[in-house]
Protein backbone atom coordinates (compact mmCIF):
# COMPACT_ATOMS: atom_id res chain seq x y z
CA UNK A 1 42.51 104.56 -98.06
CA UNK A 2 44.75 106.07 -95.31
CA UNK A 3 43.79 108.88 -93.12
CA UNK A 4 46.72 110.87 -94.26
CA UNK A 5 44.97 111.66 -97.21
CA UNK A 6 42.52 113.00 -95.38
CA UNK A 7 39.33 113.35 -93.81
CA UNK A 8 35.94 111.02 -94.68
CA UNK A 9 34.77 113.68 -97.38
CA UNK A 10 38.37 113.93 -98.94
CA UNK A 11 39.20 110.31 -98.77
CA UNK A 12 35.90 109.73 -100.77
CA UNK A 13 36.27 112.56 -103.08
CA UNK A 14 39.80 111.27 -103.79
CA UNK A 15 38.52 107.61 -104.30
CA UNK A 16 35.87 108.46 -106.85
CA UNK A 17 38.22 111.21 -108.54
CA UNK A 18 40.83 108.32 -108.67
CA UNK A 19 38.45 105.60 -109.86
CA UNK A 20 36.98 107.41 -112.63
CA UNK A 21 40.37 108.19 -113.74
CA UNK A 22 41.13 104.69 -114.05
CA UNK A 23 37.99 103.81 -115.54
CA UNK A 24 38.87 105.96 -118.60
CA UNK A 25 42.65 103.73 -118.55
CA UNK A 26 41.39 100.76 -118.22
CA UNK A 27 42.21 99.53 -121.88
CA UNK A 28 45.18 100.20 -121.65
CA UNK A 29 45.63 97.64 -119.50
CA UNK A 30 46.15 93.83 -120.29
CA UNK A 31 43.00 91.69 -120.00
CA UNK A 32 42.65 90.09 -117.04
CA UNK A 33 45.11 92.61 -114.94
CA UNK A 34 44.66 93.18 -111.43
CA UNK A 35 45.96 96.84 -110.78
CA UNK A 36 45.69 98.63 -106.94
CA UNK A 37 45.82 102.48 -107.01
CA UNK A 38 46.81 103.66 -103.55
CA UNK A 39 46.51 107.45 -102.78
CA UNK A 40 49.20 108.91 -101.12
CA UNK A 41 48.75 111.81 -98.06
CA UNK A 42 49.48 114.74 -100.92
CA UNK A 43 45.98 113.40 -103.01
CA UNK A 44 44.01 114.79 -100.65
CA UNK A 45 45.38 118.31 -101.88
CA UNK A 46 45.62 117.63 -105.85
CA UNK A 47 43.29 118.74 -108.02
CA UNK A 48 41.60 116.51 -110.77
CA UNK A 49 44.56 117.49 -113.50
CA UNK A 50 47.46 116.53 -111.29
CA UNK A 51 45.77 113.44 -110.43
CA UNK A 52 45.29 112.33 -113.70
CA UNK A 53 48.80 113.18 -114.46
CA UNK A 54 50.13 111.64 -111.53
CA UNK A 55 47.93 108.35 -112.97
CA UNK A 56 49.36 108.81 -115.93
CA UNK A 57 53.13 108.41 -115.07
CA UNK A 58 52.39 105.74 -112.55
CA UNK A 59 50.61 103.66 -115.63
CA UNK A 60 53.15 104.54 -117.86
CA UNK A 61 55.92 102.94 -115.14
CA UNK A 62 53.85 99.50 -114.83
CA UNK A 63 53.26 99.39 -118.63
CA UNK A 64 57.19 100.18 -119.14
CA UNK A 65 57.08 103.10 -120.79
CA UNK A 66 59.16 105.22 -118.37
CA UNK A 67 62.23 103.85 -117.06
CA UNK A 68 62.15 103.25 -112.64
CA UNK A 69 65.75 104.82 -111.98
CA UNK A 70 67.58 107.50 -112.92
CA UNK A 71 70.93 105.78 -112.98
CA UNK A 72 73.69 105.17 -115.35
CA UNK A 73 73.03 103.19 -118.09
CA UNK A 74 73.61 99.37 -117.43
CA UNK A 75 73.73 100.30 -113.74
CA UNK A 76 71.06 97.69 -112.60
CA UNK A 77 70.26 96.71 -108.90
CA UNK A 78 71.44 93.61 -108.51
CA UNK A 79 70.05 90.86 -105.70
CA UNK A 80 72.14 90.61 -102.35
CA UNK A 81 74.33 88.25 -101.54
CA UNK A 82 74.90 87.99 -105.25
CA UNK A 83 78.50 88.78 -107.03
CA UNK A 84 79.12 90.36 -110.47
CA UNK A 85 77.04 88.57 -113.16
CA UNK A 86 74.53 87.40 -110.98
CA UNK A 87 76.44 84.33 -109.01
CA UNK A 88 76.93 83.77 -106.03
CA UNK A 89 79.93 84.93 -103.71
């Protein structure tokens, strides 16, 4: 965990806040999935709620329950170097 977060007793605090969170996710998860949490500087400042909120969404995102962009409909990021329809230029 990064030092943004905070110091040695926040980092840790954070760490066992954010792995008991996860413990109580875990079957929502796949068998066999390999998941990283990383805490971000702000964690260090969250409470237990907005944490677990904050898990939440992020699980909901890898699971595909929230969509990643805000775009237009059908407006999908598309590889460079690649034309309309996915060939090349």
């Amino acid at each position: 965990m990064s030092k943004a977060v905070g110091i040695a007793v926040i980092r840790n605090l954070v760490k066992r806040r954010l792995r008991h969170l996860m413990r109580d996710r875990l079957d929502q998860l796949p068998a066999g999935s390999l998941v990283v949490v990383r805490a971000l500087p702000g964690a260090g400042e969250a409470d237990h709620d907005q944490l677990a909120r904050d898990l939440d969404t992020a699980l909901q995102r890898l699971l595909g329950g929230a969509p990643r962009c805000s775009g237009p409909p059908g407006d999908t990021p598309r590889s460079p170097g690649r034309g309309p329809g996915g060939s090349a230029r």
